[in-house]
Structure formats: structure tokens, C-alpha cells
C-alpha atoms as a PDB file:
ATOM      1  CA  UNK A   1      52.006  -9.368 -35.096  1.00  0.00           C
ATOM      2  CA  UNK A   2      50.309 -12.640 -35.338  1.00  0.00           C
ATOM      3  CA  UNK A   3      47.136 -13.133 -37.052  1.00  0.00           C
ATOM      4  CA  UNK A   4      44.264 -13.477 -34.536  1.00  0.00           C
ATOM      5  CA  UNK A   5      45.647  -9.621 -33.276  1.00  0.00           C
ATOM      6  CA  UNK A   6      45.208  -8.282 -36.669  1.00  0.00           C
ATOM      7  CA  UNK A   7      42.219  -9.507 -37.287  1.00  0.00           C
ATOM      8  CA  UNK A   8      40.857  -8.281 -34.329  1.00  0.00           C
ATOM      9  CA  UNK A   9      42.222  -4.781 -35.002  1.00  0.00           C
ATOM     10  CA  UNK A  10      40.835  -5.059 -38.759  1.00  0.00           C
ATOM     11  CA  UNK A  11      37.119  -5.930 -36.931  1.00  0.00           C
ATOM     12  CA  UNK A  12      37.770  -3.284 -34.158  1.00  0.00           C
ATOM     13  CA  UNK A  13      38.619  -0.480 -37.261  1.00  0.00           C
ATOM     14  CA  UNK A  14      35.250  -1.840 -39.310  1.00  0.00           C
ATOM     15  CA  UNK A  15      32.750  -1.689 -36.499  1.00  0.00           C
ATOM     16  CA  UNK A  16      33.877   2.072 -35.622  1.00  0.00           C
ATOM     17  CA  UNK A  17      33.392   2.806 -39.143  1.00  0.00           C
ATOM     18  CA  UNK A  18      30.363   1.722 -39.085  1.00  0.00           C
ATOM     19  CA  UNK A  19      29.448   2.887 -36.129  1.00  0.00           C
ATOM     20  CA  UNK A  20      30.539   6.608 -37.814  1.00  0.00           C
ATOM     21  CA  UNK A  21      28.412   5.918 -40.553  1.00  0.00           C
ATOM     22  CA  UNK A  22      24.922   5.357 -38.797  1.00  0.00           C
ATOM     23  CA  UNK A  23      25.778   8.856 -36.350  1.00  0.00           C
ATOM     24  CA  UNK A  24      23.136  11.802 -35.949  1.00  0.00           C
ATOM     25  CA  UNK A  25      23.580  14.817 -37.512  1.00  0.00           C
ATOM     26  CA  UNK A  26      23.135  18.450 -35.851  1.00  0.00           C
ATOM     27  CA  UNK A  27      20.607  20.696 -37.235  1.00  0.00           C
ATOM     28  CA  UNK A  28      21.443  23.555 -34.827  1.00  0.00           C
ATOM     29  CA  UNK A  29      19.021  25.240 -32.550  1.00  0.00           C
ATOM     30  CA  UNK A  30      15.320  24.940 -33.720  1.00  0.00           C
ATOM     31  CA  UNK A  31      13.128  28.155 -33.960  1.00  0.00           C
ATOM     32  CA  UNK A  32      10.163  28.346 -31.874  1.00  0.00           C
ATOM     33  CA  UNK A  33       7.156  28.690 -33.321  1.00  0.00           C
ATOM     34  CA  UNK A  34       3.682  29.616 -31.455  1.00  0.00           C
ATOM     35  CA  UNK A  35       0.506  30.437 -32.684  1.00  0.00           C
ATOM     36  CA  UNK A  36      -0.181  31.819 -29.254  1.00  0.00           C
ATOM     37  CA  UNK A  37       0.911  35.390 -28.543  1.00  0.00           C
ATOM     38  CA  UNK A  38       2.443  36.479 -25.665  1.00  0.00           C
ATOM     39  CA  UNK A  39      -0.331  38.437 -24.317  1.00  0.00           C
ATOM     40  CA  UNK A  40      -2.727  34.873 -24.402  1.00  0.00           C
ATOM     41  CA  UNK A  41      -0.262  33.105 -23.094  1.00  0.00           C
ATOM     42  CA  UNK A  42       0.174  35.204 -19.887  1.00  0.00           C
ATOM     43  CA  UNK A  43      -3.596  35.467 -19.961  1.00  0.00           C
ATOM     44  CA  UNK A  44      -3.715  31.633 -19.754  1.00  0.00           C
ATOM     45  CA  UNK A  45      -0.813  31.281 -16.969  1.00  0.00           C
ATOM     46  CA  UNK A  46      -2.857  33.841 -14.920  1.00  0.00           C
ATOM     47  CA  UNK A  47      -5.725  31.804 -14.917  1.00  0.00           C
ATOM     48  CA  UNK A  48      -3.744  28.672 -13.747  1.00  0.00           C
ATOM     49  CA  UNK A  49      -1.850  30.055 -11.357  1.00  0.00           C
ATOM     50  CA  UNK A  50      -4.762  31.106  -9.673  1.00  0.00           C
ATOM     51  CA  UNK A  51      -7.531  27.996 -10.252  1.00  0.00           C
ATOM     52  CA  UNK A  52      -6.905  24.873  -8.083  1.00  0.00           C
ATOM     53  CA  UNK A  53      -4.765  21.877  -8.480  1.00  0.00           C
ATOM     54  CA  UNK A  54      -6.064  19.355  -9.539  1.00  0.00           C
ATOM     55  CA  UNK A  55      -3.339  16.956  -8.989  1.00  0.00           C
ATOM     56  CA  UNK A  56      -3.364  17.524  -5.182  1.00  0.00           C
ATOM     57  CA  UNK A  57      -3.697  14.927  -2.942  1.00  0.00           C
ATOM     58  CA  UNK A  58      -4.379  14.566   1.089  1.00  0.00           C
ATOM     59  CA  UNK A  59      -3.551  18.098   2.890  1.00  0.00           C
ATOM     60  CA  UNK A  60      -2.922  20.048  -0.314  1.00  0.00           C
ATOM     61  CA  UNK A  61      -6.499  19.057  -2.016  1.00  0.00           C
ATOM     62  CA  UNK A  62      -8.760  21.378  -0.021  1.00  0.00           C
ATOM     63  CA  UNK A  63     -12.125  20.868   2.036  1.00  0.00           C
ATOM     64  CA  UNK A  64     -13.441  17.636   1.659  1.00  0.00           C
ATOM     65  CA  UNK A  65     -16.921  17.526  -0.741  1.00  0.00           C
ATOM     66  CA  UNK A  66     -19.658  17.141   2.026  1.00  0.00           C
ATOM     67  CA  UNK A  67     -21.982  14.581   1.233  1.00  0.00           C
ATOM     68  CA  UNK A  68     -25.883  14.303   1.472  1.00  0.00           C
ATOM     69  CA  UNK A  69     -27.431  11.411   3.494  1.00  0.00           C
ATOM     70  CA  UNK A  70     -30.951  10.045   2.859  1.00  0.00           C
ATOM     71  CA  UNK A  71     -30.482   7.820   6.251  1.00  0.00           C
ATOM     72  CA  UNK A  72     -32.335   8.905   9.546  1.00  0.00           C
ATOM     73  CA  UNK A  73     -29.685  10.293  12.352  1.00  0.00           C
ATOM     74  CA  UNK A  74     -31.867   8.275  14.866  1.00  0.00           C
ATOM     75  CA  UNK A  75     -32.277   5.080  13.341  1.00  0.00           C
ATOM     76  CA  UNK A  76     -28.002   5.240  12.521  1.00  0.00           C
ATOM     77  CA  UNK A  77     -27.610   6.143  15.956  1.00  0.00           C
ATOM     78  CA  UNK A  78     -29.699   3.519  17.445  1.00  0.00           C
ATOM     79  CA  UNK A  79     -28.177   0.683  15.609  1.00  0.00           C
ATOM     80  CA  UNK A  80     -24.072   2.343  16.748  1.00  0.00           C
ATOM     81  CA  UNK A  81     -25.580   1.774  20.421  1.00  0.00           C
ATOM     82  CA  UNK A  82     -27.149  -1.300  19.601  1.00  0.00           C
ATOM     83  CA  UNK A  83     -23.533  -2.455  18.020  1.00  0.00           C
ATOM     84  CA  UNK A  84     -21.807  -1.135  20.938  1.00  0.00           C
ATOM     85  CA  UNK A  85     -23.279  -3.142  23.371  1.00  0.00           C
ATOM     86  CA  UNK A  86     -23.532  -6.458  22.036  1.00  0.00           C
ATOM     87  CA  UNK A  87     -20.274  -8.832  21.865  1.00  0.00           C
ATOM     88  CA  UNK A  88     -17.370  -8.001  20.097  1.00  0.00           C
ATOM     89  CA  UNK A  89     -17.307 -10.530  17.379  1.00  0.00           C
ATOM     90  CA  UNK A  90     -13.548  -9.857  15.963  1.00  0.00           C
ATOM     91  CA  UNK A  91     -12.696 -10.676  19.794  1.00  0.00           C
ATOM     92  CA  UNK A  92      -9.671 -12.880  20.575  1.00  0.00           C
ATOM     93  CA  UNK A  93      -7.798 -13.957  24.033  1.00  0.00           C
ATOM     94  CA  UNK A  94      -8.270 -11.875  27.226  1.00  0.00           C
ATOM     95  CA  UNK A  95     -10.854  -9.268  25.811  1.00  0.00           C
ATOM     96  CA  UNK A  96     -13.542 -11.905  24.393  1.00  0.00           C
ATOM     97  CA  UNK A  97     -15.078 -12.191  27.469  1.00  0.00           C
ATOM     98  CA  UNK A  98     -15.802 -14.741  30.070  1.00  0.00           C
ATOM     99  CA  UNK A  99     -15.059 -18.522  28.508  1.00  0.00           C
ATOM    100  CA  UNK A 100     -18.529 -20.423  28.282  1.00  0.00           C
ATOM    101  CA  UNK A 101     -18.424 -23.137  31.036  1.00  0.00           C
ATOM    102  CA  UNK A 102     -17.993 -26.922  28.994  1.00  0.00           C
ATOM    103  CA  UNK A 103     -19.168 -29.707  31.121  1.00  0.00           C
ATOM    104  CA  UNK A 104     -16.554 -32.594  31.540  1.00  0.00           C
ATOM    105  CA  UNK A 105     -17.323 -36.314  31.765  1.00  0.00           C
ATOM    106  CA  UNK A 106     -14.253 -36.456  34.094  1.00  0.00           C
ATOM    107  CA  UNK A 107     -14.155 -36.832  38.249  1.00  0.00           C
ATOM    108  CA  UNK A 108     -12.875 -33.239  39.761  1.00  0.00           C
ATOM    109  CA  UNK A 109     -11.691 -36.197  42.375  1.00  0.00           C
ATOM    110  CA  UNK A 110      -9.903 -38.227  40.207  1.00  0.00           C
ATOM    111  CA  UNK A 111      -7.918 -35.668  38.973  1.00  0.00           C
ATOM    112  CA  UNK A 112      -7.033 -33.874  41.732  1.00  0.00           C
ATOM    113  CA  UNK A 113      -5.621 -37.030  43.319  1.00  0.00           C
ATOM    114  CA  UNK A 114      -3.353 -37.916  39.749  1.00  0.00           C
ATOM    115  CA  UNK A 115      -2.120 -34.104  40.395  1.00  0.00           C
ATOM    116  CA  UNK A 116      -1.054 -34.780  43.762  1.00  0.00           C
ATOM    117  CA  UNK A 117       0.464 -38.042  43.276  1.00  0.00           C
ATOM    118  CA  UNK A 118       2.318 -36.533  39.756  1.00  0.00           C
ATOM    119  CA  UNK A 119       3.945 -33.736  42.434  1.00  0.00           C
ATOM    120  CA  UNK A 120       4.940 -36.466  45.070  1.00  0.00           C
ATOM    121  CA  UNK A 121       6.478 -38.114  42.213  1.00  0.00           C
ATOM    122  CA  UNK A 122       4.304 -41.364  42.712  1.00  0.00           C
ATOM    123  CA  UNK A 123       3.498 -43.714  39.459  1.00  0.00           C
ATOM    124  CA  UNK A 124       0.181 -42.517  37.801  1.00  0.00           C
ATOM    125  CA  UNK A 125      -1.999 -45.331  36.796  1.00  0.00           C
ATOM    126  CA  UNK A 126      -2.417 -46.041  33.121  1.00  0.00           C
END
């Protein structure tokens, strides 16, 4: 056996003893002690089994709590039309309505007559 080998096996042998050394002991089973009886306890799981959750969440947490408004039902009413038929200011592309109308320093002419020439495959002029 050469020498690297056994002292490997020599520092295998140590750190399982020490490993042995450092391991938990077993008390056994631990009584159970209560200060509650049996009778309070029941008592007790009676009364939980039969209040409400209060870890529920969505579906499983009941009515909703109704809440109390100070506004007026007209005036909130009023300002939902009001909102409804002005302009839709989150609007983008085809449903923002009809594109404001920008004047153009160019000739309707002049372009018109660079389109036709740019089918017929004529030069433009630069």
C-alpha cells in the first residue's frame, strides 16, 4: 500500500470518528403536556370550526364590505356622461378619430406629376 492511500484511509477513519462523536442522542418519545383540558379544547375547536376564515381570499372570503359614499349619484353620473362623450385620450391608430388636416407648403400639382413620371419610370428632377 503506498503512502498517499494510507493516509487517506487514516483521514477517512478520523473524520468518521469524529463525525460519531458530535451525533444526537435519542431521548425517546416526549410526554405531552397541556394545561388545557380536553373539554376546553373541544370547546375552542367548536368555536373555530364554525367562525370565518380569516385567511380566505377571492371566492372563499364572503360578501364584499359595502361601502358608504358621501358623493352625489347625479353629479358622478353627470361627469361618466360628460367623460363618455368627449375624446378618448389613451386613443391610438384607427380608433383616435379623424387625423386633423396639416396644411402643406407643397404643389398638389407638382407632386402628382413626380408620381406619374416615378410610375413611367422617367428621371425625377433633383
Amino acid at each position: 500500500m503506498t503512502a498517499s492511500k494510507l493516509l487517506s484511509a487514516i483521514s477517512i477513519a478520523l473524520l468518521a470518528a469524529a463525525g460519531a462523536a458530535h451525533a444526537e442522542t435519542y431521548d425517546g418519545v416526549h410526554q405531552l403536556t397541556s394545561a388545557a383540558s380536553r373539554a376546553d379544547v373541544a370547546s375552542q375547536a367548536v368555536v373555530a370550526a364554525h367562525s370565518a376564515n380569516p385567511y380566505a381570499t377571492g371566492a372563499n372570503a364572503g360578501p364584499a364590505p359595502v361601502f358608504v359614499s358621501t358623493a352625489n349619484r347625479a353629479a358622478i353620473r353627470a361627469e361618466a356622461v360628460a367623460a363618455a362623450h368627449s375624446a378618448d385620450p389613451y386613443a391610438d391608430g384607427a380608433s383616435s378619430g379623424v387625423a386633423p388636416v396639416v396644411a402643406s407648403s407643397v404643389d398638389r400639382a407638382a407632386v402628382r406629376a413626380a408620381a406619374r413620371a416615378a410610375a413611367h419610370g422617367d428621371n425625377l428632377p433633383l
